[in-house]
Protein backbone atom coordinates (compact mmCIF):
# COMPACT_ATOMS: atom_id res chain seq x y z
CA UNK A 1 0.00 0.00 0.00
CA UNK A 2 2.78 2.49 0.74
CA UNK A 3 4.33 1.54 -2.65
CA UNK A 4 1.22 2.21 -4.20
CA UNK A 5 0.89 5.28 -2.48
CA UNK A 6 4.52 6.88 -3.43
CA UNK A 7 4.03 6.04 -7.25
CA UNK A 8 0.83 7.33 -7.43
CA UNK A 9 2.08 10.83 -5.58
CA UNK A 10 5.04 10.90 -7.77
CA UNK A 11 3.69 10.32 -11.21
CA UNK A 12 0.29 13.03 -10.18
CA UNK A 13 3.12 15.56 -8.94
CA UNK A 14 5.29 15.02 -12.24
CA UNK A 15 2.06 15.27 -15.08
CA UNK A 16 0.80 18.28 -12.85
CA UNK A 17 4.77 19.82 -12.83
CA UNK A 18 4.94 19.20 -16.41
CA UNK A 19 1.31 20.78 -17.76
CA UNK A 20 0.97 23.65 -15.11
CA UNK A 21 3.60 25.59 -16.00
CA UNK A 22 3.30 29.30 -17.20
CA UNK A 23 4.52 30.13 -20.14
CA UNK A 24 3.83 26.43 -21.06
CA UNK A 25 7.21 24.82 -21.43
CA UNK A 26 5.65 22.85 -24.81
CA UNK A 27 3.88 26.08 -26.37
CA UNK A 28 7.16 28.85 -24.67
CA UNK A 29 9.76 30.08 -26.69
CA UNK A 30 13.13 30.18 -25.12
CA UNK A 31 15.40 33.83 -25.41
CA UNK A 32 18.73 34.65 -24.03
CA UNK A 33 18.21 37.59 -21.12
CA UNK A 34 21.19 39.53 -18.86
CA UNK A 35 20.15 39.62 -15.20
CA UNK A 36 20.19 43.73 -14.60
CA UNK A 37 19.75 44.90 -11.04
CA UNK A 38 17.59 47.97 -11.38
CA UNK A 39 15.43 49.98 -8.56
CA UNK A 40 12.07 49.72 -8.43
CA UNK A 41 9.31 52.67 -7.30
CA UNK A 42 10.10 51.98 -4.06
CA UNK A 43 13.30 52.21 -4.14
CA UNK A 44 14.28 48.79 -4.25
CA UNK A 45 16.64 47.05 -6.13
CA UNK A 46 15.93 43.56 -7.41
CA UNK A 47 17.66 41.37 -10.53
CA UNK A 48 15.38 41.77 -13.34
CA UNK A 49 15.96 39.68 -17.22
CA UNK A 50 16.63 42.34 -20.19
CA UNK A 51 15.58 40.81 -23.69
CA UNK A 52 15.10 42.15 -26.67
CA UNK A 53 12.57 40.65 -29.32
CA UNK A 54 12.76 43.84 -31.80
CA UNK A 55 14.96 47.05 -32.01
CA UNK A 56 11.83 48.97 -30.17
CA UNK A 57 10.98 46.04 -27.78
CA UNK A 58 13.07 45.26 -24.92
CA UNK A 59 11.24 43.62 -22.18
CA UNK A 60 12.51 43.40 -18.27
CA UNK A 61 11.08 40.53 -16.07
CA UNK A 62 11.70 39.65 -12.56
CA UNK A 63 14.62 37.23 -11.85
CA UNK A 64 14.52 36.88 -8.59
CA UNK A 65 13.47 34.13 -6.37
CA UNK A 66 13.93 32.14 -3.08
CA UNK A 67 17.17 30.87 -2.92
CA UNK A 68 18.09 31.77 -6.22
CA UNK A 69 21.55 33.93 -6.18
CA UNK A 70 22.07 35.31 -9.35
CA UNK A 71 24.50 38.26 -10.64
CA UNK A 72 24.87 41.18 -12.06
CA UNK A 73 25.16 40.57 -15.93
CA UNK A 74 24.75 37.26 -15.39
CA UNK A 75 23.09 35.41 -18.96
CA UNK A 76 20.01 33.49 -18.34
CA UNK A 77 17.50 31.96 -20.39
CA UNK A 78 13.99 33.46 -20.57
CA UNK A 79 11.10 31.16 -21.38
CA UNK A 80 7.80 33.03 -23.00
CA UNK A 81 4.52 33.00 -25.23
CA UNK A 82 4.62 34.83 -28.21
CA UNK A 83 1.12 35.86 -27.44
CA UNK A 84 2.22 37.78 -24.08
CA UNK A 85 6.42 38.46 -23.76
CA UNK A 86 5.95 40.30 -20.86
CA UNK A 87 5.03 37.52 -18.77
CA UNK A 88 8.35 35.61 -19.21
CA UNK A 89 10.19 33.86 -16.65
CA UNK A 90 13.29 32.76 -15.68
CA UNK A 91 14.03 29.25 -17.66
CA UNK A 92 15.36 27.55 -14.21
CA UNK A 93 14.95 24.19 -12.47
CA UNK A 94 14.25 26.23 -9.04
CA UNK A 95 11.45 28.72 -9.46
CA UNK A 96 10.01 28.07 -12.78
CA UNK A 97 9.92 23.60 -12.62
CA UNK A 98 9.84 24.13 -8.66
CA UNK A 99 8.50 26.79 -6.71
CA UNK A 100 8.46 27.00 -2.61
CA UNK A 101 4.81 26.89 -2.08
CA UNK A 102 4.41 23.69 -4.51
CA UNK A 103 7.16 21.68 -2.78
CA UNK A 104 5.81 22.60 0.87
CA UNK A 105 2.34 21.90 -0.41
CA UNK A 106 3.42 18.42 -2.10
CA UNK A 107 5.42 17.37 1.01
CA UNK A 108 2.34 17.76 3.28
CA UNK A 109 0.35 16.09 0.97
CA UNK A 110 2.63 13.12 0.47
CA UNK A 111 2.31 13.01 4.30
CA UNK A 112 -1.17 12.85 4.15
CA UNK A 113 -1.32 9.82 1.64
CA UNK A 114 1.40 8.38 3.82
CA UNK A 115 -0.74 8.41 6.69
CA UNK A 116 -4.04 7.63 5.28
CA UNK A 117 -2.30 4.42 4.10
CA UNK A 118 -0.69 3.82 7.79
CA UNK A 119 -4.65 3.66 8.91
CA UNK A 120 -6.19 2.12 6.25
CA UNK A 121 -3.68 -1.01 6.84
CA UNK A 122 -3.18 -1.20 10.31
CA UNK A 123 -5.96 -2.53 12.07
CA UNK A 124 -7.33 -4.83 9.50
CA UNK A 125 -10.59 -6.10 10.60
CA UNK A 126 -10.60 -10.06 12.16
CA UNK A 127 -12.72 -11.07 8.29
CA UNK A 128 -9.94 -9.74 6.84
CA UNK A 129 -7.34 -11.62 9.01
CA UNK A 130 -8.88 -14.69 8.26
CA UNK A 131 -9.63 -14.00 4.52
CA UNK A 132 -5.71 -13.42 4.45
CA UNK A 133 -4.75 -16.64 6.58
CA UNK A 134 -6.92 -18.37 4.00
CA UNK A 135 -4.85 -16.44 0.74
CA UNK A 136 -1.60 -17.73 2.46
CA UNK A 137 -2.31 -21.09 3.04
CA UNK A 138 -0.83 -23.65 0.87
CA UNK A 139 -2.56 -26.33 -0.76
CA UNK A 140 -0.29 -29.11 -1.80
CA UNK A 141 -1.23 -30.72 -4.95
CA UNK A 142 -0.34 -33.95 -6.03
CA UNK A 143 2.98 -33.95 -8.56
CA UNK A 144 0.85 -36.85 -10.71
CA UNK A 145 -2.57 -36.36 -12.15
CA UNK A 146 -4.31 -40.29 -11.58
C-alpha cells in the first residue's frame, strides 16, 4: 500500500509539474536575457531579465526568487509566449519547474497519503485476518494427475 501510495504521488506531482507551468514549457519560446539589477518605485533594487525581441521592444522581467543567487550581468534563459512576452520567466529548475509553495504543499500532501495508508492497513478487521490466513495457506497438490 505504501508503494502504491509513493508512485501514485510521484507520477500526479510530475504530469501536474509538467502541464501547469506558465509560459507552457511545450507552447514557450526560449530567449537569451542579462540579469540587470535595477530599482524599483520603491526604491528597491531587485535582478530583473533584459531581452530584446525587436529594435523597439526590450522587455525586463523579474529574476529573482527564493534561494536563487544570481549576478549582475549574469546570462540566463527566458522562457515566454509569443502571445504575451511580458510575462516571461526565468528558464530555471528552481522557481520556474519548482517553486516553494508547490514543494511545501506536495510534502504535506505526500504526508497525508502516507498516513491515510498507515490507517487504512493497520488494524485490519478479524474477516480480513482470516480472509488473508486463508490467501496464504498452501494447498499441496499432487505432482501426478491419476
Amino acid at each position: 500500500m505504501y508503494k502504491l501510495v509513493a508512485v501514485l504521488y510521484f507520477v500526479c506531482f510530475g504530469l501536474y509539474v509538467m502541464f501547469s507551468r506558465q509560459p507552457d514549457y511545450f507552447d514557450g519560446e526560449f530567449h537569451p536575457a542579462t540579469v540587470h539589477f535595477i530599482a524599483d518605485s520603491t526604491g528597491t533594487v531587485q535582478p530583473m531579465a533584459v531581452f530584446t525581441l525587436t529594435k523597439a521592444d526590450t522587455i525586463k522581467v523579474p529574476a529573482g526568487y527564493v534561494f536563487r543567487h544570481l549576478h549582475e550581468g549574469q546570462r540566463v534563459q527566458v522562457i515566454y509566449e509569443t502571445a504575451r512576452p511580458r510575462n516571461a520567466q526565468v528558464y530555471a529548475w528552481w522557481g520556474y519547474w519548482f517553486t516553494w509553495g508547490e514543494c511545501v504543499f506536495s510534502v504535506i500532501l505526500l504526508l497525508a497519503l502516507f498516513q491515510i495508508a498507515v490507517q487504512v492497513t493497520n488494524k485490519p478487521t478479524p474477516e480480513a485476518l482470516l480472509e488473508e490466513q486463508a490467501m496464504n495457506e498452501k494447498q499441496y497438490k499432487r505432482k501426478y494427475k491419476d
